[in-house]
N, C-alpha and C. Protein backbone atom coordinates (compact mmCIF):
# COMPACT_ATOMS: atom_id res chain seq x y z
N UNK A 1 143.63 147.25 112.59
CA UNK A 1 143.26 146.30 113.62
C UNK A 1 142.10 145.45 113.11
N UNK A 2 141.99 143.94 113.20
CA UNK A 2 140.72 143.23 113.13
C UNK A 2 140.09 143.14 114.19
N UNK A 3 138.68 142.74 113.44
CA UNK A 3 137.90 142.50 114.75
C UNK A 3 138.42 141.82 115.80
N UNK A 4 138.93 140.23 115.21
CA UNK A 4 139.36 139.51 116.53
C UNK A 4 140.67 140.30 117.38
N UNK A 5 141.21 141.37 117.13
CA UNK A 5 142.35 141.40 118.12
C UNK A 5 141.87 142.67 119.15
N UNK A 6 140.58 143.65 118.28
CA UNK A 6 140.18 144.32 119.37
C UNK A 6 139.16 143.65 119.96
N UNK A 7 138.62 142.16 119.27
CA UNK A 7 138.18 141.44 120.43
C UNK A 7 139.11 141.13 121.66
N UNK A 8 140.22 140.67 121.62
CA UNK A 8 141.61 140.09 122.48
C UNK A 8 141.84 141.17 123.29
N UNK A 9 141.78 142.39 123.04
CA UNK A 9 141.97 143.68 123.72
C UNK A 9 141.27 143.92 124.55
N UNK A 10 139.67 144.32 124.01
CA UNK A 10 138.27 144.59 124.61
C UNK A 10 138.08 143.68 125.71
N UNK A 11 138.39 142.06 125.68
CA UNK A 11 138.13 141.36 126.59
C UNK A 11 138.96 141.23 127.61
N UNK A 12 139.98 142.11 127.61
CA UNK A 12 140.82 142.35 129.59
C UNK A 12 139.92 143.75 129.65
N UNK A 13 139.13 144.17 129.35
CA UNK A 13 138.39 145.35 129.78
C UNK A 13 137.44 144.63 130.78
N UNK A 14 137.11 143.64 130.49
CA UNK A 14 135.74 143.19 131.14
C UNK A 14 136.20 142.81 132.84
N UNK A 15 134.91 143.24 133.38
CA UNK A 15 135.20 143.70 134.97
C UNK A 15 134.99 141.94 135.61
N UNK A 16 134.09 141.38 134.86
CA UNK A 16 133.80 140.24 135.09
C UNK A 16 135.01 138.82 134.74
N UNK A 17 135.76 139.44 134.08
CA UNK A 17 136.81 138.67 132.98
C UNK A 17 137.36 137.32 134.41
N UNK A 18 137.39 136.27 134.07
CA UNK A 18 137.56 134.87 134.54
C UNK A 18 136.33 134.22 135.45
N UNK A 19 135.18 134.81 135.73
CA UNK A 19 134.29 134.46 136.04
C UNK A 19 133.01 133.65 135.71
N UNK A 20 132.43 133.12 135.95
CA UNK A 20 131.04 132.32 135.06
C UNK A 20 131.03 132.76 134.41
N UNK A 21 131.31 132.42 132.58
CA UNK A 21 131.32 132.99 131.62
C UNK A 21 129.37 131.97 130.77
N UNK A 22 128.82 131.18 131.81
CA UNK A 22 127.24 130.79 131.31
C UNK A 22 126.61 131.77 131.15
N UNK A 23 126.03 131.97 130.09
CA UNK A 23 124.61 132.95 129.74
C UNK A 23 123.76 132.97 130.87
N UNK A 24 123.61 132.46 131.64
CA UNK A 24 122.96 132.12 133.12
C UNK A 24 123.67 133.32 134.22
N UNK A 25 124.87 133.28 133.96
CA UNK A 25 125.20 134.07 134.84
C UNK A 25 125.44 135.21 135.23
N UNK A 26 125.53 136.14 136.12
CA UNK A 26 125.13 137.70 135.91
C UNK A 26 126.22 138.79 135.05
N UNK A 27 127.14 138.11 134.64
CA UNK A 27 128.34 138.67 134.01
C UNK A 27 127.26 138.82 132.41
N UNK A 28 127.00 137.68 131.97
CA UNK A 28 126.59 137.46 130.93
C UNK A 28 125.45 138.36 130.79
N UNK A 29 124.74 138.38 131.67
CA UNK A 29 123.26 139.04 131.74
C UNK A 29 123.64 140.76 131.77
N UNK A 30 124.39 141.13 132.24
CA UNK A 30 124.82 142.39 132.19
C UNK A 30 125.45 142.93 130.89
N UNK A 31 125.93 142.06 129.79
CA UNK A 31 126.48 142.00 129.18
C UNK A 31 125.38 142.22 127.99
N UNK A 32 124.53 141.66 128.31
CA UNK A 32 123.13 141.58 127.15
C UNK A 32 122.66 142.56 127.24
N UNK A 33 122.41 143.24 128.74
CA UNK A 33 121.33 144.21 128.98
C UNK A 33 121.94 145.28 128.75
N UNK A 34 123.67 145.72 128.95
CA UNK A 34 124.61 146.51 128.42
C UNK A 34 124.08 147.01 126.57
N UNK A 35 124.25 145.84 125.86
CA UNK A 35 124.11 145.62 124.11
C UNK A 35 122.42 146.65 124.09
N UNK A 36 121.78 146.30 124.80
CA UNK A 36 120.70 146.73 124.69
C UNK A 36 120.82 148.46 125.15
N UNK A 37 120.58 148.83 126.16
CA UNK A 37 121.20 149.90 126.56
C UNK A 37 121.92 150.40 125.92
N UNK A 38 123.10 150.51 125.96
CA UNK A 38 123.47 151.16 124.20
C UNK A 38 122.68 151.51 123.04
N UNK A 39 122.54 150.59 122.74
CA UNK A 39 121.90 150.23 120.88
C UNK A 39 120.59 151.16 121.21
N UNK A 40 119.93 151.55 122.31
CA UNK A 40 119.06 152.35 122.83
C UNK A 40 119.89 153.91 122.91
N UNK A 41 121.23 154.13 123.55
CA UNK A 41 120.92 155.18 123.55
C UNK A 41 121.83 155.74 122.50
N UNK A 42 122.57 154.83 121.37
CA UNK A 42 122.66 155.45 119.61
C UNK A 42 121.41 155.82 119.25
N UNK A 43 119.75 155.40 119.37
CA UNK A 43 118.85 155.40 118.92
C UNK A 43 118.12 156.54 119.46
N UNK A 44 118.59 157.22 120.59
CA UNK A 44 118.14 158.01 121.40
C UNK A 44 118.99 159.21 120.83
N UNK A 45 120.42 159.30 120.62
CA UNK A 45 121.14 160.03 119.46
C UNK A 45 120.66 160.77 118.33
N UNK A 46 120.36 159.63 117.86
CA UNK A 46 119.02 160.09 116.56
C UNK A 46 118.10 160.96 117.04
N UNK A 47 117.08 160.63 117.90
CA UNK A 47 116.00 161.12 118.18
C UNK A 47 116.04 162.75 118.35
N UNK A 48 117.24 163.01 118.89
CA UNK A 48 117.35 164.50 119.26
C UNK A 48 117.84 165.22 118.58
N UNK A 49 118.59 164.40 117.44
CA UNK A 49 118.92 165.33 116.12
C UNK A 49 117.61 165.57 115.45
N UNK A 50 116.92 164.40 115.17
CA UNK A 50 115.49 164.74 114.28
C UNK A 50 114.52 165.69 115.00
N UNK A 51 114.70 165.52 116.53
CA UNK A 51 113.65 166.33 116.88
C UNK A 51 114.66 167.91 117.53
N UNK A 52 115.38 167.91 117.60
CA UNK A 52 116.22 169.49 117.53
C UNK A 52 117.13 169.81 117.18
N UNK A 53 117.18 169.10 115.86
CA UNK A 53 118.47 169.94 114.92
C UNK A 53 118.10 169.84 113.41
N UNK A 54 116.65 169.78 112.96
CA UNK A 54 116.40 169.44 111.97
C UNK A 54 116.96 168.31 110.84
N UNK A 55 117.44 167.03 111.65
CA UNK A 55 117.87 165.64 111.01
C UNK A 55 119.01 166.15 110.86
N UNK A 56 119.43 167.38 111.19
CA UNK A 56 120.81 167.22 110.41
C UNK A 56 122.08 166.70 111.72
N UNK A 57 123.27 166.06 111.11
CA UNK A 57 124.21 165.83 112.05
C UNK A 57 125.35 166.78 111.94
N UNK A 58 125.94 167.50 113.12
CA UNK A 58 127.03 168.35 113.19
C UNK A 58 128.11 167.24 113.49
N UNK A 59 129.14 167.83 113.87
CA UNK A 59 130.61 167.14 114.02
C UNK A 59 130.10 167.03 115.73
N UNK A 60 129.55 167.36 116.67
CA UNK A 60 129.51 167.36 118.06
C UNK A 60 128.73 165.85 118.10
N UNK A 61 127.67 165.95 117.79
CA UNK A 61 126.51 165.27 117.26
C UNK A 61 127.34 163.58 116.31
N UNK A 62 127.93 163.44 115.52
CA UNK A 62 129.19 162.82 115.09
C UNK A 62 129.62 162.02 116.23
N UNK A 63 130.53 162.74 116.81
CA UNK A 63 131.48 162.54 117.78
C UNK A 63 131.28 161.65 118.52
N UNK A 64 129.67 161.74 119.39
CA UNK A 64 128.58 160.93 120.67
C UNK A 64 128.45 160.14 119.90
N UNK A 65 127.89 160.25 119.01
CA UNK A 65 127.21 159.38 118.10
C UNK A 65 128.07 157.28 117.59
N UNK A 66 129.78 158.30 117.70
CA UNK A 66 130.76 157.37 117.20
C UNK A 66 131.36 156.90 118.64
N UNK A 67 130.62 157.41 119.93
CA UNK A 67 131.32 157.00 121.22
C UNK A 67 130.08 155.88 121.41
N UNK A 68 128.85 155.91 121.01
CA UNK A 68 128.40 155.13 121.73
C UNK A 68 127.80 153.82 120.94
N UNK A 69 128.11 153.92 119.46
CA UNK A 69 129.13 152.54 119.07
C UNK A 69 129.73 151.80 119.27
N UNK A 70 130.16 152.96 119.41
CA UNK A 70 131.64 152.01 120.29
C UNK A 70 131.43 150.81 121.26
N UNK A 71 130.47 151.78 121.70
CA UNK A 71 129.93 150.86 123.50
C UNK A 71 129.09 149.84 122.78
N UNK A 72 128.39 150.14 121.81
CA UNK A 72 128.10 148.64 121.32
C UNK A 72 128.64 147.70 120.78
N UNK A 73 129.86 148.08 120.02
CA UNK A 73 130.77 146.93 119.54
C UNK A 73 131.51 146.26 120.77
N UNK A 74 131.77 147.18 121.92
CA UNK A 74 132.31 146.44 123.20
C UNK A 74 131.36 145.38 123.55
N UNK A 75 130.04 145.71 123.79
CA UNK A 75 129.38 144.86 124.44
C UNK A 75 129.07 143.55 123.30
N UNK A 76 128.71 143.94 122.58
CA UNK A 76 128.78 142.67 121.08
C UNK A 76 129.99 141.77 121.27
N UNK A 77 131.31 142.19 121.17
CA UNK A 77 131.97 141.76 121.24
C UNK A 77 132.19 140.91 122.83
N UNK A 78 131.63 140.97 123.37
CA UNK A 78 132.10 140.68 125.21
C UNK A 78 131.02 139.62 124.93
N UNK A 79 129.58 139.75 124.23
CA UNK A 79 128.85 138.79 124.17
C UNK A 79 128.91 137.48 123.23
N UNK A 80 130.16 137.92 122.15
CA UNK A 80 130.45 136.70 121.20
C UNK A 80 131.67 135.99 122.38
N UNK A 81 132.88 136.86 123.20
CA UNK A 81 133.36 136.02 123.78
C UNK A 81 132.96 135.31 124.66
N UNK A 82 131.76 135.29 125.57
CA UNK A 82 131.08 134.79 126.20
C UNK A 82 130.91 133.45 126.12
N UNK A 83 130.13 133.38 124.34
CA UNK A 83 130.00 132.06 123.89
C UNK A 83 130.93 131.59 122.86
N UNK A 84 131.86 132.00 122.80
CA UNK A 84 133.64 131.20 122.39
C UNK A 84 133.27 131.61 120.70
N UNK A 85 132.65 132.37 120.45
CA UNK A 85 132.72 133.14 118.86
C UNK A 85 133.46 134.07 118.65
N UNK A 86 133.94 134.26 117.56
CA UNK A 86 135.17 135.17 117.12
C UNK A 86 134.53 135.83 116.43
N UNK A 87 134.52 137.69 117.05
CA UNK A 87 133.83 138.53 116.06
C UNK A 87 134.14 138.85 114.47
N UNK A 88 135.66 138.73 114.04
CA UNK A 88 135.97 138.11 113.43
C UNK A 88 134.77 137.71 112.19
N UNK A 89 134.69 136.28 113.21
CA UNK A 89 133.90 135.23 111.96
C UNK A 89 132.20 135.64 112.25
N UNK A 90 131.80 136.55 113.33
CA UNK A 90 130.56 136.83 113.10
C UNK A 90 130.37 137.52 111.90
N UNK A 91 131.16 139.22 111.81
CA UNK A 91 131.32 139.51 111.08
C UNK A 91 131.08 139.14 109.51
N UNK A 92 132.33 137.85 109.25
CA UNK A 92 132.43 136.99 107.90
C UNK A 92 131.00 136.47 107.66
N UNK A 93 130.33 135.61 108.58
CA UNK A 93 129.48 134.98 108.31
C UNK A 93 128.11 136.01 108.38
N UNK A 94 127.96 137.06 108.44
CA UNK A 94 126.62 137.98 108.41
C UNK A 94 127.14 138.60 106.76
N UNK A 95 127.88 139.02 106.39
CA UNK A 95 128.73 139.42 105.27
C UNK A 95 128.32 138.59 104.31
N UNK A 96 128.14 137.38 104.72
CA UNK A 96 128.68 136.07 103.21
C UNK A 96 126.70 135.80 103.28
N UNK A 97 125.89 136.10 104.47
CA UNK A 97 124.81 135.94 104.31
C UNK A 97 124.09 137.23 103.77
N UNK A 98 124.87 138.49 103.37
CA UNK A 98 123.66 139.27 103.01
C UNK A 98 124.57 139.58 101.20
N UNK A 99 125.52 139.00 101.26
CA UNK A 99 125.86 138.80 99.84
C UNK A 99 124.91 138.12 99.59
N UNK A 100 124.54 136.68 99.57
CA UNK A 100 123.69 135.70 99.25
C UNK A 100 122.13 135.92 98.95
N UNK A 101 121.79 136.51 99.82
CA UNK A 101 120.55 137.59 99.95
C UNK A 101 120.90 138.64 98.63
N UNK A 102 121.22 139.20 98.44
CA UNK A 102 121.65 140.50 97.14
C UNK A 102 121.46 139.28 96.06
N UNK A 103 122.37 138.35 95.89
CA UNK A 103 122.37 137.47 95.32
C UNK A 103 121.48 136.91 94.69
N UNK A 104 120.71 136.45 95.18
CA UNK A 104 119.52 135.74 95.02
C UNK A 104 118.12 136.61 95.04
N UNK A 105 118.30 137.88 94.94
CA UNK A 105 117.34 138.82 95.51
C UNK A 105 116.46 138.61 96.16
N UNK A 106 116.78 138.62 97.97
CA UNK A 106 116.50 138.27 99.01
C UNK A 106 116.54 139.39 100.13
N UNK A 107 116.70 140.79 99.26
CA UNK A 107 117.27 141.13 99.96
C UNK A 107 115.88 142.47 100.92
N UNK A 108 114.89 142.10 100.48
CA UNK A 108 113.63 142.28 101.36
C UNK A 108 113.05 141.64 102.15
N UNK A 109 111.77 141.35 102.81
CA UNK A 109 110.78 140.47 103.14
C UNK A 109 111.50 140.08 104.76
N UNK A 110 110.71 139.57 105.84
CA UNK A 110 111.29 138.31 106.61
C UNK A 110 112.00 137.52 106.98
N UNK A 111 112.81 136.98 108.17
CA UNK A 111 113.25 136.12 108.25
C UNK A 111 114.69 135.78 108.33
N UNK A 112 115.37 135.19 109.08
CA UNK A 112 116.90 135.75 108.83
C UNK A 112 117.07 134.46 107.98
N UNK A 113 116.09 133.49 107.49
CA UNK A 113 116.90 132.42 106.54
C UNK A 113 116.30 132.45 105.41
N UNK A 114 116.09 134.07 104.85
CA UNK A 114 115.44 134.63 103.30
C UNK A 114 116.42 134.06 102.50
């Protein structure tokens, strides 16, 4: 599967789907604060392996870990369709910018236009 078709998929999931699709509007805003929330609680994932399982990851530990990814590639993805981007070409174009970066050895320091 590519990105764009479990984009095409992912987006009849959305509860909001034919509604104000403006960044202004609360579909959108839920959608951000969703990305966030998540990406918080993969990070919160971590935290409880390092602090009670000695860093290490089991297959249980795995498992959560690869569910709530998930929930961030949903919401990533719900936020590129939002603004008519194809994850797809987000994808391509973050790819072709950290080649360039390696490239040029860029690949430290500041700035997303190193």
């Amino acid at each position: 599967m590519t990105l764009d078709e479990y984009q095409k998929k992912a987006t009849k999931l959305d509860l909001f789907d034919g509604e104000d699709r403006s960044i202004t509007s609360p579909a959108f805003f839920t959608k951000l604060l969703g990305l966030v929330g998540e990406s918080g609680e993969v990070a919160e994932k971590f935290k409880k392996i390092y602090r009670d399982k000695d860093s290490k990851i089991d297959e249980t530990s795995l498992k959560e870990i690869e569910k709530e990814l998930g929930d961030v590639l949903w919401y990533l993805q719900s936020i590129c369709q939002y603004l008519g981007l194809s994850l797809d070409d987000v994808a391509k174009n973050n790819l072709s910018k950290l080649i360039s970066r390696q490239a040029r050895g860029q690949g430290h320091g500041s700035g997303d236009n190193r």
